[in-house]
Structure formats: structure tokens, C-alpha cells
N, C-alpha and C. Protein backbone atom coordinates (compact mmCIF):
# COMPACT_ATOMS: atom_id res chain seq x y z
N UNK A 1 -21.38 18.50 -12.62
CA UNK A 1 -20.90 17.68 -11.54
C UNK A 1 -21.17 16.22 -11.89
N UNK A 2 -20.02 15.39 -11.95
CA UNK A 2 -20.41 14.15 -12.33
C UNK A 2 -21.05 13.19 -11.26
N UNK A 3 -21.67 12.39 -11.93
CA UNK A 3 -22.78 11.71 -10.61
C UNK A 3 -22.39 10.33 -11.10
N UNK A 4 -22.21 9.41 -9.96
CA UNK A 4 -21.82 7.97 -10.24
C UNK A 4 -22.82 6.32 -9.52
N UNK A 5 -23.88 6.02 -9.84
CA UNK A 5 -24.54 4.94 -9.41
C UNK A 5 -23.93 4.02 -8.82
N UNK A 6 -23.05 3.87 -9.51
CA UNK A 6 -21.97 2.70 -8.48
C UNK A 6 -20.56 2.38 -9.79
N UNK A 7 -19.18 1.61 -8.90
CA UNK A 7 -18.47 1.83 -9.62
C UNK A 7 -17.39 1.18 -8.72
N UNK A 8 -16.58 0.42 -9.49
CA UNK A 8 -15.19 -0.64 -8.83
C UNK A 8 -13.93 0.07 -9.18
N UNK A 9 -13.39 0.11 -8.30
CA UNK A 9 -11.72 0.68 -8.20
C UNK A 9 -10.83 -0.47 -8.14
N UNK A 10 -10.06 -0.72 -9.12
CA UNK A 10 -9.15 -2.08 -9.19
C UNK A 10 -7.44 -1.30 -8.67
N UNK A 11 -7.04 -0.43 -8.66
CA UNK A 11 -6.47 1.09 -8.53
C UNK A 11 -6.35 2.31 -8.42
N UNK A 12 -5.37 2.64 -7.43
CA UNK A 12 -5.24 4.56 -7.40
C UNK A 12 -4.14 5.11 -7.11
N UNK A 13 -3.90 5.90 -7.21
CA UNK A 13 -2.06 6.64 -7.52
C UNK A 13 -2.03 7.76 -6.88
N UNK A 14 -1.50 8.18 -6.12
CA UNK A 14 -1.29 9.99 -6.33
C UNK A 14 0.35 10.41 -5.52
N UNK A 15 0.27 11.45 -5.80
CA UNK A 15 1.51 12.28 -5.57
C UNK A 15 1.36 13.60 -5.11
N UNK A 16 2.50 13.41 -3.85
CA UNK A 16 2.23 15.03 -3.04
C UNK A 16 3.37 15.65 -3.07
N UNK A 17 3.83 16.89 -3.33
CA UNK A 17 5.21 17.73 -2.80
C UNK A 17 5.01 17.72 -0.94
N UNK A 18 6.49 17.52 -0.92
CA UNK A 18 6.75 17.48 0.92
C UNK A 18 7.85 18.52 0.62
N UNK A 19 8.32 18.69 1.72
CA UNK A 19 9.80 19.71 1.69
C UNK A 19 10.74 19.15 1.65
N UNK A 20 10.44 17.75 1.91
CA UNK A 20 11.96 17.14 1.26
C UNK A 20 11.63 16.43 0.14
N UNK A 21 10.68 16.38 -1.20
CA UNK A 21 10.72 15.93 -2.49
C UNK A 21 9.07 15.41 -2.27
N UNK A 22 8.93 14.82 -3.50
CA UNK A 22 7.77 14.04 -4.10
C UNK A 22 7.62 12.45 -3.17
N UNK A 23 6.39 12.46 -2.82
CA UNK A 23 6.23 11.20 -2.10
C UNK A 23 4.66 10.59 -2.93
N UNK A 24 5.64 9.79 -3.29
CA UNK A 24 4.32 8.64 -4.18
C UNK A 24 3.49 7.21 -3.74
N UNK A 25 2.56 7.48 -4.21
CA UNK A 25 1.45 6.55 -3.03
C UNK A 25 0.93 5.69 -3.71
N UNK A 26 0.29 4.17 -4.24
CA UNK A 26 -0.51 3.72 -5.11
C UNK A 26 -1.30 2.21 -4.51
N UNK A 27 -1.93 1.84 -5.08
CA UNK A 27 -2.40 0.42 -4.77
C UNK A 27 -2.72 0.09 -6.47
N UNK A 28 -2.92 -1.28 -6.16
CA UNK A 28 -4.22 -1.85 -6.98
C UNK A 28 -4.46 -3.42 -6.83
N UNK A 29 -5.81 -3.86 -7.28
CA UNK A 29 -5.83 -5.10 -7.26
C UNK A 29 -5.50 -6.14 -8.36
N UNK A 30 -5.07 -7.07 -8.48
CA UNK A 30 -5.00 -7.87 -9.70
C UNK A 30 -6.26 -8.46 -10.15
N UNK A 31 -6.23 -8.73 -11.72
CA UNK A 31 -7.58 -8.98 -12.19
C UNK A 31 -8.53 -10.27 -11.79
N UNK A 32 -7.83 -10.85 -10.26
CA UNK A 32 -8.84 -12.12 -10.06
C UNK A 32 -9.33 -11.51 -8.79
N UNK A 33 -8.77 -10.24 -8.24
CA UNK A 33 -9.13 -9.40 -7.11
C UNK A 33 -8.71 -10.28 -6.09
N UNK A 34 -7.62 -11.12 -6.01
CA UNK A 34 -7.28 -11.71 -4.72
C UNK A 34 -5.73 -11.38 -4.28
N UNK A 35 -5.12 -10.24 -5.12
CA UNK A 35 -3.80 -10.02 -4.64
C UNK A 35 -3.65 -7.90 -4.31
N UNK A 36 -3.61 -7.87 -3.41
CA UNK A 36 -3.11 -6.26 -3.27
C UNK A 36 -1.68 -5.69 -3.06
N UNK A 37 -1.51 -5.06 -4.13
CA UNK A 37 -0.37 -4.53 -4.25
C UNK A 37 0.25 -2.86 -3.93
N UNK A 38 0.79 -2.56 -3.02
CA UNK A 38 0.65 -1.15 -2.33
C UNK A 38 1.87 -0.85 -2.56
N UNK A 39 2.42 0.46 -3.43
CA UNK A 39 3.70 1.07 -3.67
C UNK A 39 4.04 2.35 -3.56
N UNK A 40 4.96 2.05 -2.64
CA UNK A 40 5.30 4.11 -2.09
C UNK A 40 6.48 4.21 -2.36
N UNK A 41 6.93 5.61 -2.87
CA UNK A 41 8.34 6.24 -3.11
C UNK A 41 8.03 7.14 -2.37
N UNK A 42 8.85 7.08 -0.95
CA UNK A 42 9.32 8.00 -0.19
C UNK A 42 10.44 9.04 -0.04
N UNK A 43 10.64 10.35 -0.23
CA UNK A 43 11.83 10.55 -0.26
C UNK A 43 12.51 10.51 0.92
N UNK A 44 13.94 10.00 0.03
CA UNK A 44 15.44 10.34 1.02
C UNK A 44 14.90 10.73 2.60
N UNK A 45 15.31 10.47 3.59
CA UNK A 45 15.47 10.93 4.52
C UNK A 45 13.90 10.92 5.50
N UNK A 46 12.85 10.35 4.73
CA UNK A 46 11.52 10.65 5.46
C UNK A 46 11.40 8.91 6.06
N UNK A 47 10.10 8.19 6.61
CA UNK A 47 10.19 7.44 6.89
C UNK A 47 8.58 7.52 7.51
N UNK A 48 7.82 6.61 7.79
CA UNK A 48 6.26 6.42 7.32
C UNK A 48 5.97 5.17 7.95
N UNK A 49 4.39 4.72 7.85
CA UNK A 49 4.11 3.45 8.36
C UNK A 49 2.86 2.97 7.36
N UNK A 50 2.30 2.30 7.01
CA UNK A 50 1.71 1.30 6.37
C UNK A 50 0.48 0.50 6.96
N UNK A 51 -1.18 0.50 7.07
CA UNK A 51 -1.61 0.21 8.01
C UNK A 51 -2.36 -1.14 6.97
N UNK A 52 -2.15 -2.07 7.04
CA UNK A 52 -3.03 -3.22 5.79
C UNK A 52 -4.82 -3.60 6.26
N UNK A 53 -5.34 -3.35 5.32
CA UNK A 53 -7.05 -3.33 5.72
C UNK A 53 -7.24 -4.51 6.53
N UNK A 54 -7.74 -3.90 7.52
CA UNK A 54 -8.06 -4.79 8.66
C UNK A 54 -9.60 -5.92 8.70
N UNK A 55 -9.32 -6.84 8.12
CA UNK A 55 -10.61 -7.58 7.54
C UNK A 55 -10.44 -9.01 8.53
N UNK A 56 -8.98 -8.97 8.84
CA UNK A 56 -9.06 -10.35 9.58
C UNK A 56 -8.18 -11.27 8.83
N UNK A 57 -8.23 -11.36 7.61
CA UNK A 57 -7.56 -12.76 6.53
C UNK A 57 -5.93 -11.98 6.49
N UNK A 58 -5.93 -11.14 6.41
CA UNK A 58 -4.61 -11.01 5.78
C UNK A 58 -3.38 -12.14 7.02
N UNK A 59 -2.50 -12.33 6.46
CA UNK A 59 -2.30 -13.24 7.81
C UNK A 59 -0.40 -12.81 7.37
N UNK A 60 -0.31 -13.41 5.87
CA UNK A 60 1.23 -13.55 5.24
C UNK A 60 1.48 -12.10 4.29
N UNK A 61 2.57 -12.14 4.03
CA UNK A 61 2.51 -10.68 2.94
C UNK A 61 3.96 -10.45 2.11
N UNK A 62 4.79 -10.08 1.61
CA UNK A 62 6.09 -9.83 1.36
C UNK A 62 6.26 -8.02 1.51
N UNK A 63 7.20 -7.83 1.68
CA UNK A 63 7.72 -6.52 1.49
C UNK A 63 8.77 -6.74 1.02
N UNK A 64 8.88 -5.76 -0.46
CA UNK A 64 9.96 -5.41 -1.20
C UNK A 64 10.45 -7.07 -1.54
N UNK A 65 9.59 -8.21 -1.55
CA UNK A 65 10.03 -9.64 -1.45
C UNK A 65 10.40 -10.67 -0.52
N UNK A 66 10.67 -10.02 0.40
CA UNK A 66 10.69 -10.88 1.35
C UNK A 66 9.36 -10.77 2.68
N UNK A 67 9.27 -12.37 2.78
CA UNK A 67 8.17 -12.68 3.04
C UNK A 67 8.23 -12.44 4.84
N UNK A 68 6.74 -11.88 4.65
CA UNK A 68 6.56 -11.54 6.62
C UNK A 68 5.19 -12.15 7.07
N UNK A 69 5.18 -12.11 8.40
CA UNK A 69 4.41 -12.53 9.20
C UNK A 69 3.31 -11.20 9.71
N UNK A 70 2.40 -11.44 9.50
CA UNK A 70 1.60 -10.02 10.01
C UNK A 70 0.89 -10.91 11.70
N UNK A 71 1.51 -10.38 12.79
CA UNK A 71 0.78 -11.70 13.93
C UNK A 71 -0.81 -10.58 14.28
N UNK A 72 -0.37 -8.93 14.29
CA UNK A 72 -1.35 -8.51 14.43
C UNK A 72 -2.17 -7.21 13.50
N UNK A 73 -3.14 -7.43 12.69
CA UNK A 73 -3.20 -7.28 11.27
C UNK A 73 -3.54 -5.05 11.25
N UNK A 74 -3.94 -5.03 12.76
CA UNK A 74 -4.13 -3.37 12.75
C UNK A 74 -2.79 -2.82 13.27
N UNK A 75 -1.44 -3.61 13.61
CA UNK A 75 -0.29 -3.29 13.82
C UNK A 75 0.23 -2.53 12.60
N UNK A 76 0.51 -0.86 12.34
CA UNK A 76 1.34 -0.23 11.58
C UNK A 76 2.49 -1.21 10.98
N UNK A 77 3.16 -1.20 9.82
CA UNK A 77 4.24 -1.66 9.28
C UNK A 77 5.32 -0.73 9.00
N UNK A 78 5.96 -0.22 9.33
CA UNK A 78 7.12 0.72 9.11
C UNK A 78 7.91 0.92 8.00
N UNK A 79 7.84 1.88 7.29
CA UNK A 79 8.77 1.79 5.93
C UNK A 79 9.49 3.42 6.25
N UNK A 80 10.66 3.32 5.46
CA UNK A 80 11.62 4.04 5.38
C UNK A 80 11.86 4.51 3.58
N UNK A 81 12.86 5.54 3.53
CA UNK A 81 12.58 6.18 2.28
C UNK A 81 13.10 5.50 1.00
N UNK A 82 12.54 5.68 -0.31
CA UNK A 82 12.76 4.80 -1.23
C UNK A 82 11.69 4.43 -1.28
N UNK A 83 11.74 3.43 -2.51
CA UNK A 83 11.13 2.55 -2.90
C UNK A 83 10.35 1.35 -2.09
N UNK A 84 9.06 1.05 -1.64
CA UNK A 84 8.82 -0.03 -0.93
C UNK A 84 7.30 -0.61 -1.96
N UNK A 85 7.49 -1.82 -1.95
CA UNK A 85 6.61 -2.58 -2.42
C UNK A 85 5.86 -3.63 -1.44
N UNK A 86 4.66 -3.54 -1.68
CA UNK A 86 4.35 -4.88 -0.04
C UNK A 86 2.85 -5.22 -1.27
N UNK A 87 3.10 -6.84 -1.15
CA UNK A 87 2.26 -7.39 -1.72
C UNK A 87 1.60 -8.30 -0.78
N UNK A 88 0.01 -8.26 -0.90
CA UNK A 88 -0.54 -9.11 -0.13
C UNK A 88 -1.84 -10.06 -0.70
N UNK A 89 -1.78 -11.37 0.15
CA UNK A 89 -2.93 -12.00 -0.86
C UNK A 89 -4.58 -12.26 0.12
N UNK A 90 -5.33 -11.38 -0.72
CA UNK A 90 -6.69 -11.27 -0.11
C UNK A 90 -7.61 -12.80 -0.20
């Protein structure tokens, strides 16, 4: 059993079967740790929400590039199937 003292996650990935296809999940941080980058492939036809760590700072963000307003930061974000990218700066 592996045993871990301590240890930084800059990223994580995973993938689940649904009944309607593969739904892919990921983050990571960039190497100055001030940008988070969160990417889901949803399939076709499903549709999901997005909750951004609630610390207080997050304020601005883009999805898929275009730039949004977060007014309240534990407010769900709604994504639909496909491809979604939402970048945010910590």
C-alpha cells in the first residue's frame, strides 16, 4: 500500500462510460500556479454544470474563450455536450 507524506497535484484526468458515451473530466494548473484550466468532453445529448472553487478571488474567467463575469462565485455554470474549456486566473 503506497504511503505518501505529502505531495502537489498540478493535474488530473479521468474518464467514465455513461449510456450515452465517454464523458471526460480534467483540470490542471499552470507552472506559476496562478491559472486553472478545467476540460470536459461531454457526450452528445447530456448536459452538466461546473461549480469553480469557492475561495472568493475568482471574479473573471473565459469559457471555450469568451470572457464571463462570475457575479456569484458558488453559482453552478452550465455546460452542454461537447467540448468545453473554462479557464480561470487564481
Amino acid at each position: 500500500m503506497p504511503g505518501y507524506k505529502g505531495f502537489d497535484l498540478s493535474y488530473a484526468n479521468t474518464t467514465i462510460s455513461t449510456k450515452f458515451g465517454s464523458l471526460k473530466a480534467g483540470w490542471s494548473l499552470n507552472n506559476q500556479g496562478n491559472q486553472l484550466t478545467i476540460a470536459i468532453d461531454a457526450p452528445i445529448g447530456t448536459s452538466g454544470s461546473v461549480v469553480l472553487p469557492a475561495n472568493g478571488l475568482i471574479q473573471n474567467y473565459t469559457i471555450n474563450g469568451r470572457e464571463e463575469k462570475n457575479e456569484d462565485p458558488s453559482e453552478p455554470i452550465a455546460i452542454g455536450s461537447g467540448i468545453t474549456t473554462i479557464v480561470v486566473q487564481i
